[in-house]
PDB file of N, CA and C in Angstrom:
ATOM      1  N   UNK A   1      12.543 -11.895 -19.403  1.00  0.00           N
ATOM      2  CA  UNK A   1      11.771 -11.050 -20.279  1.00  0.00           C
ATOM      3  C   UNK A   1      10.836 -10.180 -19.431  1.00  0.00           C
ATOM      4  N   UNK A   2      10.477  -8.983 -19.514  1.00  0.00           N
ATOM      5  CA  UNK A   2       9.927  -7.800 -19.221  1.00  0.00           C
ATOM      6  C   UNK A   2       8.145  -8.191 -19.366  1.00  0.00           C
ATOM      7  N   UNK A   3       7.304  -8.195 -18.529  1.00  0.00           N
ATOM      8  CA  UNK A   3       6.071  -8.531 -18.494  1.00  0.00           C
ATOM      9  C   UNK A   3       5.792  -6.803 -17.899  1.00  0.00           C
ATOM     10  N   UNK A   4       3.820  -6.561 -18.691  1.00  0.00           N
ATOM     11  CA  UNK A   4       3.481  -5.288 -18.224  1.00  0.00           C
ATOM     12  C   UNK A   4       2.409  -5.500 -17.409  1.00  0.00           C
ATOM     13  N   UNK A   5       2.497  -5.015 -15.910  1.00  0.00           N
ATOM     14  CA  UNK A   5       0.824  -5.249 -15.529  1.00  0.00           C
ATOM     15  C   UNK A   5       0.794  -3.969 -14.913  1.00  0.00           C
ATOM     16  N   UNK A   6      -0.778  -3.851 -14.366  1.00  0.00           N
ATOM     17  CA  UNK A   6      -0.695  -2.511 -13.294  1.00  0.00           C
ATOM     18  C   UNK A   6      -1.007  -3.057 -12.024  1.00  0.00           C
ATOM     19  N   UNK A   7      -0.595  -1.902 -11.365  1.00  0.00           N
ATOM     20  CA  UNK A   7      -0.834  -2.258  -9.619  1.00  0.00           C
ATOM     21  C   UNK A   7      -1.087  -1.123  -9.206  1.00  0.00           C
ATOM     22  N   UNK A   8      -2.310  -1.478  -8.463  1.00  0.00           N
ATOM     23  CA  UNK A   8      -3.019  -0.437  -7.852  1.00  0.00           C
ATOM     24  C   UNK A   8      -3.212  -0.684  -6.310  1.00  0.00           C
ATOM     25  N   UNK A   9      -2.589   0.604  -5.580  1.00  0.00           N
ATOM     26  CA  UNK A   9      -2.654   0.258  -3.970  1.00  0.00           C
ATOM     27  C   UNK A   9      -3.428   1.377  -3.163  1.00  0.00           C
ATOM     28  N   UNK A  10      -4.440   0.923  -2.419  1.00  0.00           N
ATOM     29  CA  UNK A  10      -5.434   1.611  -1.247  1.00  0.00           C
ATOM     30  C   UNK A  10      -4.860   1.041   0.044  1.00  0.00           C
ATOM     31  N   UNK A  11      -5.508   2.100   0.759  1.00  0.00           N
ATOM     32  CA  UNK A  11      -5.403   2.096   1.974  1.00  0.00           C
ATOM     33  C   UNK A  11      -6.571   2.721   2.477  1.00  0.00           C
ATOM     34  N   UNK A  12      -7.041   1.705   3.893  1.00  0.00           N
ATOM     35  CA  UNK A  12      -8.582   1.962   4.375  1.00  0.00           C
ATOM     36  C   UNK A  12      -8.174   1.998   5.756  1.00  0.00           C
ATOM     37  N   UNK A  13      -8.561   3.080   6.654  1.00  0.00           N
ATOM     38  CA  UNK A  13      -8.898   2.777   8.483  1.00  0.00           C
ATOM     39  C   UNK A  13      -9.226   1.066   8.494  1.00  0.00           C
ATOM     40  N   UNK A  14      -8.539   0.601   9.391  1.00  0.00           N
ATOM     41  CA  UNK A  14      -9.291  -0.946   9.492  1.00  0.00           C
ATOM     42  C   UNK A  14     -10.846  -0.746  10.460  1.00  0.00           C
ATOM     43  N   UNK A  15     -10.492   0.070  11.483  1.00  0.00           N
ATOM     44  CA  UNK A  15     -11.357   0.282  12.169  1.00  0.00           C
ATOM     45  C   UNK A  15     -13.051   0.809  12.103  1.00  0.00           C
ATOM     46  N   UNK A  16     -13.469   1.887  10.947  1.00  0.00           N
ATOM     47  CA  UNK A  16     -14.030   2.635  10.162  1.00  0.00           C
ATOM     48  C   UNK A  16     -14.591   2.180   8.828  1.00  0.00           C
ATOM     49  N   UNK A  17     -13.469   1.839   8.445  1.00  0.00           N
ATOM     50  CA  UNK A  17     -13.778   0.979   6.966  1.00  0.00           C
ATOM     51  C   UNK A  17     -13.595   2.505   6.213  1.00  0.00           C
ATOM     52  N   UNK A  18     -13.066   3.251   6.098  1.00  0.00           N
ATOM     53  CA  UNK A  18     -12.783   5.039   5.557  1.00  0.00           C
ATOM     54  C   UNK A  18     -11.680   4.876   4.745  1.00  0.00           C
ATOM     55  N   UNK A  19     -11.309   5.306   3.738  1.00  0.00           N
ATOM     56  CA  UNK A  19      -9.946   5.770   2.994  1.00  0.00           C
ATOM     57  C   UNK A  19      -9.288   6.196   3.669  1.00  0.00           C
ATOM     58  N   UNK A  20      -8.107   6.131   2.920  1.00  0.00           N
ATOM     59  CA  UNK A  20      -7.201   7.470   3.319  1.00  0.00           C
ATOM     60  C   UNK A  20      -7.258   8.364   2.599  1.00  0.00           C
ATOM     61  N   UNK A  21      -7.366   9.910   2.821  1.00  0.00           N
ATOM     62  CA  UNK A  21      -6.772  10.650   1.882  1.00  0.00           C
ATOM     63  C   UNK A  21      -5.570  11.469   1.689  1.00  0.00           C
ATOM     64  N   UNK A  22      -5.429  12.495   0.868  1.00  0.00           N
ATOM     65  CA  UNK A  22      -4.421  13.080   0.597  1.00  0.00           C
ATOM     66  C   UNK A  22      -4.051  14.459   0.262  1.00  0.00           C
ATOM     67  N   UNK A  23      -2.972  15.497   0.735  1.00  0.00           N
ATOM     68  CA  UNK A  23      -3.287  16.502   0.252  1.00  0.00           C
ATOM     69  C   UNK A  23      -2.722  16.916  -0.343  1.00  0.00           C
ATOM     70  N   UNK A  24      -2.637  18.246  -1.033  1.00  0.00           N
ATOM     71  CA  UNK A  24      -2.147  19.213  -1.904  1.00  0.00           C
ATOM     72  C   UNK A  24      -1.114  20.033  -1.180  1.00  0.00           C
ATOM     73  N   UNK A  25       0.067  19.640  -1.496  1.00  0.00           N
ATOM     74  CA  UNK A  25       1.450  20.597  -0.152  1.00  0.00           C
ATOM     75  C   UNK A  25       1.826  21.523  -0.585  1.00  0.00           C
ATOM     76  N   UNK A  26       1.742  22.170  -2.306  1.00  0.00           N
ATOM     77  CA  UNK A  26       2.422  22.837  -2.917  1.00  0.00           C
ATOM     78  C   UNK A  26       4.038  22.778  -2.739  1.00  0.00           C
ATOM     79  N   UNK A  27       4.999  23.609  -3.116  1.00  0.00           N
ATOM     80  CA  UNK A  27       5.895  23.794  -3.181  1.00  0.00           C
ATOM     81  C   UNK A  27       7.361  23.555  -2.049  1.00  0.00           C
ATOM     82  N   UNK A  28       6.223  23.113  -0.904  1.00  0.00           N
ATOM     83  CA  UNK A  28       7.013  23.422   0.439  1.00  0.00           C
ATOM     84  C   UNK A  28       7.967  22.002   0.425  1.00  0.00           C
ATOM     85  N   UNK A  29       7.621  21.097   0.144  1.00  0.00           N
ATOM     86  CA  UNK A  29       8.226  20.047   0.264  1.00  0.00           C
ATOM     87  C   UNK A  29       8.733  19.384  -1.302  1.00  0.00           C
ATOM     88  N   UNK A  30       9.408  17.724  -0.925  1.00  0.00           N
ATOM     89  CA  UNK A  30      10.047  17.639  -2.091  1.00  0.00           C
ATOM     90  C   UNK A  30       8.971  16.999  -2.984  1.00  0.00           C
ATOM     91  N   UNK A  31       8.259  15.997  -2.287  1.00  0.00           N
ATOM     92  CA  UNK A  31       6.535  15.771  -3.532  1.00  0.00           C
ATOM     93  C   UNK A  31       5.636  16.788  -3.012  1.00  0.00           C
ATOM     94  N   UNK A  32       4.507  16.662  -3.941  1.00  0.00           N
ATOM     95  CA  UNK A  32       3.281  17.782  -3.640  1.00  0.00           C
ATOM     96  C   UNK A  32       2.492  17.393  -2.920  1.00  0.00           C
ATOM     97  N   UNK A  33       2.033  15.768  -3.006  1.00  0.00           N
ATOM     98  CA  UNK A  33       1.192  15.047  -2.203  1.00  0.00           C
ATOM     99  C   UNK A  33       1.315  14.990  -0.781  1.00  0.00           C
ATOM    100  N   UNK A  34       1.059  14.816   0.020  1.00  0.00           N
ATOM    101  CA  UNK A  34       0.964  13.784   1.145  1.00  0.00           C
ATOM    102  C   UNK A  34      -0.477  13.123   1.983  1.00  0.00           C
ATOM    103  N   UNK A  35      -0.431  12.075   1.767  1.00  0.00           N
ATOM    104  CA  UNK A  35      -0.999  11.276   2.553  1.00  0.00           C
ATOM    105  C   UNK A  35      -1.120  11.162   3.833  1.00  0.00           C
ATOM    106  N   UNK A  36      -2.416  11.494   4.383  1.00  0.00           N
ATOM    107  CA  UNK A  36      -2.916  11.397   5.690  1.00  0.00           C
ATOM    108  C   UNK A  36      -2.810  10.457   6.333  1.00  0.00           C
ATOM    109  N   UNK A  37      -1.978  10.112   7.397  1.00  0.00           N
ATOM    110  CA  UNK A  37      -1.748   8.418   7.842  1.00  0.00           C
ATOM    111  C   UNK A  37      -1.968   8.800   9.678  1.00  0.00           C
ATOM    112  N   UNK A  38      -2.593   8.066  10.687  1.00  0.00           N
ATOM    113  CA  UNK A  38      -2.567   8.391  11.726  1.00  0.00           C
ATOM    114  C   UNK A  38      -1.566   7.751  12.273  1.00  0.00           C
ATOM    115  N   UNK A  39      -1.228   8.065  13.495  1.00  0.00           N
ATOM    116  CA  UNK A  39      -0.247   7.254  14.606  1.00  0.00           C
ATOM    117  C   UNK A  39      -0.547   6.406  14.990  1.00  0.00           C
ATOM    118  N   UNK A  40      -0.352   5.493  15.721  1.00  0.00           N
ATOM    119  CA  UNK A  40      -0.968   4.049  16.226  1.00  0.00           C
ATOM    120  C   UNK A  40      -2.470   3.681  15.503  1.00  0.00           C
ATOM    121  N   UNK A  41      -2.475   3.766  14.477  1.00  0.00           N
ATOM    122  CA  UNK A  41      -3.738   3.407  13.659  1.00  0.00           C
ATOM    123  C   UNK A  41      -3.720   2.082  12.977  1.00  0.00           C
ATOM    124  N   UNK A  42      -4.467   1.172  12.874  1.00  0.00           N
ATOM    125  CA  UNK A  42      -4.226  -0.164  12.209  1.00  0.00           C
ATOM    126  C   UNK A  42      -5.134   0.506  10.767  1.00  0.00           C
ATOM    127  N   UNK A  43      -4.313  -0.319   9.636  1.00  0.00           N
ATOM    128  CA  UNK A  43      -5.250  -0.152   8.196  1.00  0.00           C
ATOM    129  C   UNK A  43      -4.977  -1.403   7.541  1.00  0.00           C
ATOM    130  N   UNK A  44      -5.917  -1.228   6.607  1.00  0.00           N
ATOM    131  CA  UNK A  44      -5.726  -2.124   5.775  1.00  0.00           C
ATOM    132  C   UNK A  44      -5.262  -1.617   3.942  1.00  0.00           C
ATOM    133  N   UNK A  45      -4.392  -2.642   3.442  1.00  0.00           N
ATOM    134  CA  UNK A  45      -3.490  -2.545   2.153  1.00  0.00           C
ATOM    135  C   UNK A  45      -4.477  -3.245   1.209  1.00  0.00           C
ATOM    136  N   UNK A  46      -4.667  -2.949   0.051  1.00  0.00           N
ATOM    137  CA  UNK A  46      -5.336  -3.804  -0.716  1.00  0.00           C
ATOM    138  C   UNK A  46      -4.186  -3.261  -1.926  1.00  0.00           C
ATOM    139  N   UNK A  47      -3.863  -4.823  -3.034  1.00  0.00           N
ATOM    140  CA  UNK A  47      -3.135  -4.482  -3.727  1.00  0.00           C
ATOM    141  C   UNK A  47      -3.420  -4.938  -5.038  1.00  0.00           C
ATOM    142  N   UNK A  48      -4.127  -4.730  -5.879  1.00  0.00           N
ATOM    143  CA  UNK A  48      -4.849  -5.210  -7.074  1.00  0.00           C
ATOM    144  C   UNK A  48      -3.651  -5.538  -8.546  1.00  0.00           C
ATOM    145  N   UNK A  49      -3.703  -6.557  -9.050  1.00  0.00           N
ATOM    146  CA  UNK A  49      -2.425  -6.972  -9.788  1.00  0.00           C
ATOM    147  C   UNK A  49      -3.335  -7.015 -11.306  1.00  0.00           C
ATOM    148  N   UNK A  50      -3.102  -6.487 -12.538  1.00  0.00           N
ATOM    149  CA  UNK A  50      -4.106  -7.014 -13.488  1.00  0.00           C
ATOM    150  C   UNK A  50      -2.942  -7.294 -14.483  1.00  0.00           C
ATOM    151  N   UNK A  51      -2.512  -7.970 -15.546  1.00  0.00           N
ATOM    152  CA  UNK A  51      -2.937  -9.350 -15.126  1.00  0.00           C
ATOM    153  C   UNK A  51      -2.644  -9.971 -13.935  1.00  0.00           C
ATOM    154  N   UNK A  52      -3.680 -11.418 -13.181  1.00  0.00           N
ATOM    155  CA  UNK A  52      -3.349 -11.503 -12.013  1.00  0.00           C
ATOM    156  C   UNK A  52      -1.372 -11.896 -11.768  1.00  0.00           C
ATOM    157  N   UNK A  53      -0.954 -11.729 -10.355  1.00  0.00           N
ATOM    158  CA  UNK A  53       0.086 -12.135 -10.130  1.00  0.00           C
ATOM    159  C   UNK A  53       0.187 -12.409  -8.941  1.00  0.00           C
ATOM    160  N   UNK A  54       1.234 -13.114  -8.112  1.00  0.00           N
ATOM    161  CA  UNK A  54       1.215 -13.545  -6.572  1.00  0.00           C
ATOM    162  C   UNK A  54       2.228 -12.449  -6.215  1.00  0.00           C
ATOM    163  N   UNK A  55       1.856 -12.033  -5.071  1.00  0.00           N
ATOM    164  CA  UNK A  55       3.017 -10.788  -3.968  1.00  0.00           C
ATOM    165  C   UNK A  55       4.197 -11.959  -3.559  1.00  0.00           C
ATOM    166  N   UNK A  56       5.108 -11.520  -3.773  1.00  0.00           N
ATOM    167  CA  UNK A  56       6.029 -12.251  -2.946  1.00  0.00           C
ATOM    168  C   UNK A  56       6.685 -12.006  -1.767  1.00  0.00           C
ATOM    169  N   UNK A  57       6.635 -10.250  -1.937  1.00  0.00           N
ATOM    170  CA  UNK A  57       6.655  -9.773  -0.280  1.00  0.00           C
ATOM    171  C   UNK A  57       6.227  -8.280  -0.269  1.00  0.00           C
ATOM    172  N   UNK A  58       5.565  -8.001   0.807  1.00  0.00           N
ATOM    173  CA  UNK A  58       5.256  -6.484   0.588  1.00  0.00           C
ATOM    174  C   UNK A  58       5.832  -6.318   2.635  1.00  0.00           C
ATOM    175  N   UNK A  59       6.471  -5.100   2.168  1.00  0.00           N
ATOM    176  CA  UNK A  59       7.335  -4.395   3.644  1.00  0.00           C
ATOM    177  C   UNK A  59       7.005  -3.237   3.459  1.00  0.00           C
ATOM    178  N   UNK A  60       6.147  -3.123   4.384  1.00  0.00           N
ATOM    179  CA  UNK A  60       5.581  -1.104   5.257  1.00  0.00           C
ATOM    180  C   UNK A  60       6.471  -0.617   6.022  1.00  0.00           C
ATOM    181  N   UNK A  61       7.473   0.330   6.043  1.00  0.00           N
ATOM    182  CA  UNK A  61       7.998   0.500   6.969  1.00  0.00           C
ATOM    183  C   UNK A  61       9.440  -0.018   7.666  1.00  0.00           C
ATOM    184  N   UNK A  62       9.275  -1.030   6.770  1.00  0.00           N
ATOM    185  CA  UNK A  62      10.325  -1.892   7.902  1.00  0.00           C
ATOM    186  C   UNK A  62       9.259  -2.874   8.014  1.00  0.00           C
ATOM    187  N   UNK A  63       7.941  -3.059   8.672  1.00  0.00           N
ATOM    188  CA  UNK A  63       7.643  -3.954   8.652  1.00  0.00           C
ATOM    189  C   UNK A  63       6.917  -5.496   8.143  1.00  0.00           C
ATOM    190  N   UNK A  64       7.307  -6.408   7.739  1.00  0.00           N
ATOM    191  CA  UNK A  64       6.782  -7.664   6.764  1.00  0.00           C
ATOM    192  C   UNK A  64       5.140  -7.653   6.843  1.00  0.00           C
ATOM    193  N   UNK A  65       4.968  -7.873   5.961  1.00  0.00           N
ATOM    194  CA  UNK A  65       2.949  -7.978   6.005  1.00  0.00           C
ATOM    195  C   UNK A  65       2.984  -9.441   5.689  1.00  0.00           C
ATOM    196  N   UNK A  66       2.065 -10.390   6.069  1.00  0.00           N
ATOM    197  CA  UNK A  66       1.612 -11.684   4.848  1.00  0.00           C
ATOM    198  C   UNK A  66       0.203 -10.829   4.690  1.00  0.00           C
ATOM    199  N   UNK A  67       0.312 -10.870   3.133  1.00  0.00           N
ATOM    200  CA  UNK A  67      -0.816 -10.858   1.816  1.00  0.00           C
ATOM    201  C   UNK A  67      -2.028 -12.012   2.110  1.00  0.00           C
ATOM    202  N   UNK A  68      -2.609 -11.744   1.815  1.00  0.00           N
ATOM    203  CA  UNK A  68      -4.202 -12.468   2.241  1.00  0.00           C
ATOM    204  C   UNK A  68      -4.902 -12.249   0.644  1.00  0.00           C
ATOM    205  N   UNK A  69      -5.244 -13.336  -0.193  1.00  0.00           N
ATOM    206  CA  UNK A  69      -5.514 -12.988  -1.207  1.00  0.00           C
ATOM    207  C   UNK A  69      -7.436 -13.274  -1.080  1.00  0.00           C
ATOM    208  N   UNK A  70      -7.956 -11.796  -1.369  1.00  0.00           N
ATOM    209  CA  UNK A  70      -8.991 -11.537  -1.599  1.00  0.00           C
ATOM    210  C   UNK A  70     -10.021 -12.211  -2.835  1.00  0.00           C
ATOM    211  N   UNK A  71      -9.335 -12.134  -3.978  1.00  0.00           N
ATOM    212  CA  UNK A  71     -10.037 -12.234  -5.026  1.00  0.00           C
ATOM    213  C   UNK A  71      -8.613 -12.297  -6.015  1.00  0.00           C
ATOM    214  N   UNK A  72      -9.434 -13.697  -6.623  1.00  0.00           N
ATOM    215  CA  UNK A  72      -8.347 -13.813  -8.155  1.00  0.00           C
ATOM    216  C   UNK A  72      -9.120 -14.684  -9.062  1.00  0.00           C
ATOM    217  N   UNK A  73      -8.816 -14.486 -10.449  1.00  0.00           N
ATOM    218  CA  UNK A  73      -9.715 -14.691 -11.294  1.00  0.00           C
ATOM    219  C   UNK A  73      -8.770 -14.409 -12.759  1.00  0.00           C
ATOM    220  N   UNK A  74      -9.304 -14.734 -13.663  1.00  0.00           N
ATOM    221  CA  UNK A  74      -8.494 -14.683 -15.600  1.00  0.00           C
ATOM    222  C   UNK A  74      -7.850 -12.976 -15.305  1.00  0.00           C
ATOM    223  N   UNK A  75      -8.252 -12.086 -14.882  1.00  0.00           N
ATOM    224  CA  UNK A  75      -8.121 -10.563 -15.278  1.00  0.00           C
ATOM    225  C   UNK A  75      -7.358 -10.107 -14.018  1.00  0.00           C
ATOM    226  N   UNK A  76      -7.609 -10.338 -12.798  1.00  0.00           N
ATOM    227  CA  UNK A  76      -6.795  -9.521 -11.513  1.00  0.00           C
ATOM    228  C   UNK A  76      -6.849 -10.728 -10.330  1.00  0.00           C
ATOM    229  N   UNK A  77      -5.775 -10.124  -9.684  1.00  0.00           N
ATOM    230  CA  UNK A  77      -5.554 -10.666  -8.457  1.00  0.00           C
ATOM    231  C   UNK A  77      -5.835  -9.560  -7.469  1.00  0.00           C
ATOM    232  N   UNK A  78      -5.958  -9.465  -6.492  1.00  0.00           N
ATOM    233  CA  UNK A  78      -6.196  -8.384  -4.933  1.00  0.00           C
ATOM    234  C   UNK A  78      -5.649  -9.252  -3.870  1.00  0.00           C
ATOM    235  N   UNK A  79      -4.889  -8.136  -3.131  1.00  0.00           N
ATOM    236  CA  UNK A  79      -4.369  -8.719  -1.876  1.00  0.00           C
ATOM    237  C   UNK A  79      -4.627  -8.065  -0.765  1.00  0.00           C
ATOM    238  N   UNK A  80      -4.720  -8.771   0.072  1.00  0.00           N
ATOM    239  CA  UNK A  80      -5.246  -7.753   1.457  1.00  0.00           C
ATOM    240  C   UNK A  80      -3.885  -7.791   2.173  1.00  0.00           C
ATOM    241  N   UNK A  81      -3.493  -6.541   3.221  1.00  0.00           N
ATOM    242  CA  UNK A  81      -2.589  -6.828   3.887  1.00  0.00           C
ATOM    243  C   UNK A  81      -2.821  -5.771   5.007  1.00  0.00           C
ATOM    244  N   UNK A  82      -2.743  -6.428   6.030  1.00  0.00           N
ATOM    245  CA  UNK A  82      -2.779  -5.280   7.449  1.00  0.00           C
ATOM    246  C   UNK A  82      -1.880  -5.093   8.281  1.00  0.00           C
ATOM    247  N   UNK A  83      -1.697  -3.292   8.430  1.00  0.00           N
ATOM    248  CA  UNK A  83      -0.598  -2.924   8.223  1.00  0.00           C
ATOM    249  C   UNK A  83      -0.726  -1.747  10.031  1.00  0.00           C
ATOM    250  N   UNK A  84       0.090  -1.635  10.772  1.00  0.00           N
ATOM    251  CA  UNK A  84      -0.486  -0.570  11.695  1.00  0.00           C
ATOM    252  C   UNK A  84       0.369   0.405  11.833  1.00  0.00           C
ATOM    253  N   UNK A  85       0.298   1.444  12.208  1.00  0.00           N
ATOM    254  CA  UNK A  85       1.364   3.260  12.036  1.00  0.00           C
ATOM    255  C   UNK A  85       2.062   2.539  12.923  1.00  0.00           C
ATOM    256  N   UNK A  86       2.018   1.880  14.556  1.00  0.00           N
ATOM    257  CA  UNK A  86       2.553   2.095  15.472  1.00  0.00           C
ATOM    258  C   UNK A  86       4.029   2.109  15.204  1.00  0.00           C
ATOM    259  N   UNK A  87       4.451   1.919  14.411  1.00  0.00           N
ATOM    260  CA  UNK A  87       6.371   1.911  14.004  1.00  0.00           C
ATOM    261  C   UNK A  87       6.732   3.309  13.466  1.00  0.00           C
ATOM    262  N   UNK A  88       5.643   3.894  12.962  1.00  0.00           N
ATOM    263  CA  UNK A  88       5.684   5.593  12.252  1.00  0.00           C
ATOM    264  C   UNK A  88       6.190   6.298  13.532  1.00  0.00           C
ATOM    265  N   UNK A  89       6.792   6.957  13.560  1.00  0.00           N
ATOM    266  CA  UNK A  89       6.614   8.641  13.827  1.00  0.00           C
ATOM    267  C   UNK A  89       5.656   9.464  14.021  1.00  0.00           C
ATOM    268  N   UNK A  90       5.485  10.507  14.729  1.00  0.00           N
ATOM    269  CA  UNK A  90       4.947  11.866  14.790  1.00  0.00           C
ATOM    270  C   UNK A  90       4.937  12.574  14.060  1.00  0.00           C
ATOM    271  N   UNK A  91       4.388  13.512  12.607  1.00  0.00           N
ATOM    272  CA  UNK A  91       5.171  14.577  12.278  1.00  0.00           C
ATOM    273  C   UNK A  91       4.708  15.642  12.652  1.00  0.00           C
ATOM    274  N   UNK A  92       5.296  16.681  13.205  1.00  0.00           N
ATOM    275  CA  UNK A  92       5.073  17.969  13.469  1.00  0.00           C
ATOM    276  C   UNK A  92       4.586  18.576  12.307  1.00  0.00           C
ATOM    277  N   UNK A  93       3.733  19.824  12.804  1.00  0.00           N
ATOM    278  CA  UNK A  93       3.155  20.398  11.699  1.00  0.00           C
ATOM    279  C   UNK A  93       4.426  20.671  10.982  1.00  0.00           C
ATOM    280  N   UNK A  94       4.584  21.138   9.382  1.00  0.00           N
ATOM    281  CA  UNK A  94       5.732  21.695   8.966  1.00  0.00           C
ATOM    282  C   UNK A  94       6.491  20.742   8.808  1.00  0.00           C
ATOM    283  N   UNK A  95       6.618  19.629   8.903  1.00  0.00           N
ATOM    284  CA  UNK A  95       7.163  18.404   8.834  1.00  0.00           C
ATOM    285  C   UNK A  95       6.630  16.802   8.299  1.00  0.00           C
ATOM    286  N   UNK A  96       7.423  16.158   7.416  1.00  0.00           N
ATOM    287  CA  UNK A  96       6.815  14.882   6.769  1.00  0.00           C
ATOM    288  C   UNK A  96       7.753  14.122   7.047  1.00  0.00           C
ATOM    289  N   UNK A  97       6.897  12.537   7.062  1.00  0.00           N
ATOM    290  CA  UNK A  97       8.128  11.229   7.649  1.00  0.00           C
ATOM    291  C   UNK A  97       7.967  10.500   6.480  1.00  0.00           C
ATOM    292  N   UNK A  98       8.694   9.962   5.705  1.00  0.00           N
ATOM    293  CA  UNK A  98       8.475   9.122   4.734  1.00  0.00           C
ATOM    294  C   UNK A  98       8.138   7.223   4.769  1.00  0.00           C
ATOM    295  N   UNK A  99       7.375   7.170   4.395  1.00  0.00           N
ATOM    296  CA  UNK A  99       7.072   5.574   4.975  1.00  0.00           C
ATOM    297  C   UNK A  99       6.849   5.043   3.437  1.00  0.00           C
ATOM    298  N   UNK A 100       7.954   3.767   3.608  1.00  0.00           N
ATOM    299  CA  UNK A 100       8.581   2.993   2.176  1.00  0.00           C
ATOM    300  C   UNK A 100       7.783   2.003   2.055  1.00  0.00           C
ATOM    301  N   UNK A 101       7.147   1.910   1.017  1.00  0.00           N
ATOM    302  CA  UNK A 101       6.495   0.876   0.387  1.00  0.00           C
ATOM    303  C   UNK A 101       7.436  -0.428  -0.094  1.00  0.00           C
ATOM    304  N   UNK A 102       7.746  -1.191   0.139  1.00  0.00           N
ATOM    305  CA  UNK A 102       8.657  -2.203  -0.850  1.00  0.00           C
ATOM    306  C   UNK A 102       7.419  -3.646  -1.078  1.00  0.00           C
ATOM    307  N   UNK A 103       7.343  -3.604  -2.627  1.00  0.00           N
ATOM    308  CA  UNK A 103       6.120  -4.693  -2.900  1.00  0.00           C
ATOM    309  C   UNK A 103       6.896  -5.617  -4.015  1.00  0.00           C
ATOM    310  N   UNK A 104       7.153  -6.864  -3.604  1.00  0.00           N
ATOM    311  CA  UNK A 104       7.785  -7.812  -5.081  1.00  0.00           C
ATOM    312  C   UNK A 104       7.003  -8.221  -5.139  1.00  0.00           C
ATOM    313  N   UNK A 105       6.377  -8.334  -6.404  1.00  0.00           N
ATOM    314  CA  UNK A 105       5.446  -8.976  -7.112  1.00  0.00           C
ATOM    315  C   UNK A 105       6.250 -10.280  -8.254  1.00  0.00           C
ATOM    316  N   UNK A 106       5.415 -11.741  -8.428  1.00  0.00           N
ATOM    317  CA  UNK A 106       6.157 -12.407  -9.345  1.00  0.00           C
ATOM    318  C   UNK A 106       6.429 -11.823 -10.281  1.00  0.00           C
ATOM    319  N   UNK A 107       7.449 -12.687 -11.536  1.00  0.00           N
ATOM    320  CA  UNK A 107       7.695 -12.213 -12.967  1.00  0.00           C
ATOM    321  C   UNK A 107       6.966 -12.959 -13.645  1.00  0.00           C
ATOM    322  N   UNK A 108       6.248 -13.890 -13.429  1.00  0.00           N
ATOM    323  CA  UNK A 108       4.861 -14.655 -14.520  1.00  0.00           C
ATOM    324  C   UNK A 108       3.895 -14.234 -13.627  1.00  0.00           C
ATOM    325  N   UNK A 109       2.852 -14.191 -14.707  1.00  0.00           N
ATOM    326  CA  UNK A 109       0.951 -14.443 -14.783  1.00  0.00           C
ATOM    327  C   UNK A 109       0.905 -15.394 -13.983  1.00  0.00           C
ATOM    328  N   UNK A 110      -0.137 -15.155 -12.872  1.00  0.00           N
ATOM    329  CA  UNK A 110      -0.632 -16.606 -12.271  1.00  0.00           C
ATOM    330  C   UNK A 110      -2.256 -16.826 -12.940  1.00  0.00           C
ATOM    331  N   UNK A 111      -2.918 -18.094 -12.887  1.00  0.00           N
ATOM    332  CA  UNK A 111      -3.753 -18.209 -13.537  1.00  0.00           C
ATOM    333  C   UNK A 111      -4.998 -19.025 -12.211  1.00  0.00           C
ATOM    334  N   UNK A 112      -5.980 -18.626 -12.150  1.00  0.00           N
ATOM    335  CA  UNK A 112      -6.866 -19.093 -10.937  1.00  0.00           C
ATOM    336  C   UNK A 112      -7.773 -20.446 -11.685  1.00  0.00           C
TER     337      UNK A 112
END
């Protein structure tokens, strides 16, 4: 059976403690967005589950994270996960690299 939650994902400099942000590409590419990500930069993932739920695997890249659970409680779960560019690419100006999120989350509510 089909369960509804939301998931909400940030990304912070680990180093800084700073966001990431994002820009406005217009037309040039195939999304409008892109996200500012550095090269050899370590960050951190935070992944907020409401209702709570456990990650069962989250992969940046290609590469496996273990989830570090921050905070869980009746209403949300948060997961921490640290994540570093060094597997990214370069992109040249005029150019974007796509970096794949893959996050399984359970199919039940967990309860704290």
């Amino acid at each position: 059976m089909a369960a509804t939650f939301r998931m909400t994902v940030g990304m912070r400099k680990r180093h800084k403690d700073v966001p990431v942000f994002f820009k406005q590409d217009g037309k040039r590419f195939p999304l409008s967005k892109t996200v500012k990500l550095n090269v050899n930069t370590p960050y951190n993932v935070i992944i907020a589950l409401e209702p709570p739920r456990l990650l069962e695997r989250v992969i940046i890249h290609g590469d496996p994270l273990t989830p570090k659970l921050l905070e869980g409680n009746s209403s949300k779960s948060v997961f921490l996960q640290e994540w570093s560019s060094e597997s990214a690419d370069f992109s040249p100006s005029g150019k974007r690299t796509d970096i794949t999120f893959i996050i399984e989350v359970s199919s039940f509510s967990y309860h704290y």
